[in-house]
C-alpha atoms as a PDB file:
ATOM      1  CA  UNK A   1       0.000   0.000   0.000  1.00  0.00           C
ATOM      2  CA  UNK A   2       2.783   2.294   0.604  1.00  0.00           C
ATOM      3  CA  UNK A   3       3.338   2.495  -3.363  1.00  0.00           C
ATOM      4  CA  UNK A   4       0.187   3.362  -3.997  1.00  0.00           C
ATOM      5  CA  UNK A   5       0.018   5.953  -1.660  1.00  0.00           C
ATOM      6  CA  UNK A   6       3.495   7.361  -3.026  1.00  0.00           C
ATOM      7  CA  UNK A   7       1.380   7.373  -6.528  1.00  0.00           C
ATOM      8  CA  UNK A   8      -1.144   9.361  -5.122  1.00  0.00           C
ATOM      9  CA  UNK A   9       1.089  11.773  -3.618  1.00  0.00           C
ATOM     10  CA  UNK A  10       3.055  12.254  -6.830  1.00  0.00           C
ATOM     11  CA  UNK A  11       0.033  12.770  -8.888  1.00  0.00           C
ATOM     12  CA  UNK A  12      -1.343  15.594  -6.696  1.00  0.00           C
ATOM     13  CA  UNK A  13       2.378  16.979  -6.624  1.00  0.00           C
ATOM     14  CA  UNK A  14       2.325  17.091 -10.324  1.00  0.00           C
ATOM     15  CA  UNK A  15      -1.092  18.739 -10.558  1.00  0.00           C
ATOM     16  CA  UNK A  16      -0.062  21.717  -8.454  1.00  0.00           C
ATOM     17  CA  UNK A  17       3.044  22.491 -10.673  1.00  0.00           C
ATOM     18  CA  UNK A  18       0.985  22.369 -13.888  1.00  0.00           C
ATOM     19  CA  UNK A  19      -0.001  25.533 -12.497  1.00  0.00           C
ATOM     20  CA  UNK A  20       3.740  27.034 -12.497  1.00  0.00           C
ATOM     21  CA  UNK A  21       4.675  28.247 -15.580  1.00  0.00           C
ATOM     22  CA  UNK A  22       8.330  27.420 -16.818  1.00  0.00           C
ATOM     23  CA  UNK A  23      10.304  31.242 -17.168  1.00  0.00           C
ATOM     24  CA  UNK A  24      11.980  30.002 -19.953  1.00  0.00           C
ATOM     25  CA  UNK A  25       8.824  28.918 -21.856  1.00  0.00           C
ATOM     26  CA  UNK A  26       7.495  32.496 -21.371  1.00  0.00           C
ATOM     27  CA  UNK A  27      10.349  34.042 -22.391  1.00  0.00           C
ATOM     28  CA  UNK A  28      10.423  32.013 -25.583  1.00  0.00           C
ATOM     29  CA  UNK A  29       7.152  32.638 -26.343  1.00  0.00           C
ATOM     30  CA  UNK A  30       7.469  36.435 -26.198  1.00  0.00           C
ATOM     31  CA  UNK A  31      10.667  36.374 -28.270  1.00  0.00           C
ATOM     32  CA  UNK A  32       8.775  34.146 -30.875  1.00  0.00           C
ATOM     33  CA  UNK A  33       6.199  37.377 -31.053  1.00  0.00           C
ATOM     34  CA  UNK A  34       8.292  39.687 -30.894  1.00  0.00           C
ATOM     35  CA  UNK A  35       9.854  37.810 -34.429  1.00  0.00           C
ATOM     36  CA  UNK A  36       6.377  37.478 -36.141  1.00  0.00           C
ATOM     37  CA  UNK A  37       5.232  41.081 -35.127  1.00  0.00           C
ATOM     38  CA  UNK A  38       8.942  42.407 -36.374  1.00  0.00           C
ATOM     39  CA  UNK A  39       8.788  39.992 -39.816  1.00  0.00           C
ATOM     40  CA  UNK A  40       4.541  41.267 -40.352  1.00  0.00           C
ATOM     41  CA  UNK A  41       5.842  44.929 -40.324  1.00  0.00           C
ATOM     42  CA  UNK A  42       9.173  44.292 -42.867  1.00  0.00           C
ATOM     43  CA  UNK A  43       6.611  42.979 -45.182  1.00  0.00           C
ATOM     44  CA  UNK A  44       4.104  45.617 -45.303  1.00  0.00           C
ATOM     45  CA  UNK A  45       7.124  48.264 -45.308  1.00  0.00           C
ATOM     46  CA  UNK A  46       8.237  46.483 -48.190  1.00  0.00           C
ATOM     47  CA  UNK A  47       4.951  46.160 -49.849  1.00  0.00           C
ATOM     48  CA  UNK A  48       4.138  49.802 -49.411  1.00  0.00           C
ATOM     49  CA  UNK A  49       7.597  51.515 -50.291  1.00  0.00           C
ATOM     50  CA  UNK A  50       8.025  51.850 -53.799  1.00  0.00           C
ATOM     51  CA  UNK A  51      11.367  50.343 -55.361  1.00  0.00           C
ATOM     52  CA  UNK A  52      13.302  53.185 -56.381  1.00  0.00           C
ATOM     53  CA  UNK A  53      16.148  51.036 -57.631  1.00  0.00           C
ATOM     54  CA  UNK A  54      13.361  49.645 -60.029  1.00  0.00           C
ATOM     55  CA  UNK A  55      12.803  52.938 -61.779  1.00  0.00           C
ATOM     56  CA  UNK A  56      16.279  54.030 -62.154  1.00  0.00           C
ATOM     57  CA  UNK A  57      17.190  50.358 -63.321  1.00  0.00           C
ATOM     58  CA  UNK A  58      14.381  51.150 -66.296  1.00  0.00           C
ATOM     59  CA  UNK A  59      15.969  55.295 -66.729  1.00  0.00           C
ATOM     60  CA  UNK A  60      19.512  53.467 -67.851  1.00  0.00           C
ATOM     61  CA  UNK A  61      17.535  51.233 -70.015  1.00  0.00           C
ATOM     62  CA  UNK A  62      16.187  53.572 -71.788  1.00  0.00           C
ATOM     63  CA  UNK A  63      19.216  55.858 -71.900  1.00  0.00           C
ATOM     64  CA  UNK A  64      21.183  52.930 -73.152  1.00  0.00           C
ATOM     65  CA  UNK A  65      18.525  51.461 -75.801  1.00  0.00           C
ATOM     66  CA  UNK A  66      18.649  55.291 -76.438  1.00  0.00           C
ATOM     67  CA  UNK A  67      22.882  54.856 -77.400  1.00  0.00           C
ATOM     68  CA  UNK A  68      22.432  51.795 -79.185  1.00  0.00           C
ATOM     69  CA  UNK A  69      19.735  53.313 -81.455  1.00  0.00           C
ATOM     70  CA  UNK A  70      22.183  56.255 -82.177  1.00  0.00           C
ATOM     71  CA  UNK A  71      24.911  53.551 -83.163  1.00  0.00           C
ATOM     72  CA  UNK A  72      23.175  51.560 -85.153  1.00  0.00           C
ATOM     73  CA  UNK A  73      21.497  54.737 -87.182  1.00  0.00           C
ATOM     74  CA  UNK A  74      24.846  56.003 -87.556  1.00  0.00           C
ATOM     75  CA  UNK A  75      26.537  52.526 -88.780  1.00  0.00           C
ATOM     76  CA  UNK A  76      23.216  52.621 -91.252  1.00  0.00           C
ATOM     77  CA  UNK A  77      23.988  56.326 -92.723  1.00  0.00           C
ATOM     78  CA  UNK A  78      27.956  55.063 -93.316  1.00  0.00           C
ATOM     79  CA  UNK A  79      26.520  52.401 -95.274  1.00  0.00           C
ATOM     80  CA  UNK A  80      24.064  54.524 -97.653  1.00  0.00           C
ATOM     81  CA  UNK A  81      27.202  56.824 -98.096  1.00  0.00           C
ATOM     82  CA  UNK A  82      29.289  53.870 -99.157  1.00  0.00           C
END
């Protein structure tokens, strides 16, 4: 009988600590937040900010399509001359 009481007593000891909560749970759940709250504002800053480097990429796209076109007009007037 003494085992079974020693069952008992170890069942009721673990119900009163499932009300203790582990410090290192909590403070792993609050970094884990912290993260999705931190990685839910990057994306909205990056969804409303509008990509600069996007329009100057397409500026020296044009301005070099722009060169090209002058080259190849030229290298078409030396060979109407010739």
């Amino acid at each position: 009988m003494m085992k079974f009481e020693d069952w008992i007593e170890f069942l009721k000891s673990r119900d009163t600590r499932k009300n203790e909560t582990n410090p290192f749970v909590v403070f792993l759940a609050v970094i884990g937040v912290i993260a999705a709250i931190c990685g839910i504002v990057y994306l909205l800053y990056r969804h409303f900010v509008p990509d600069y480097l996007e329009d100057l990429q397409e500026d020296y796209e044009d301005d070099l399509d722009d060169y090209f076109e002058e080259e190849d007009e030229e290298k078409k007037e030396e060979e109407k001359e010739e």
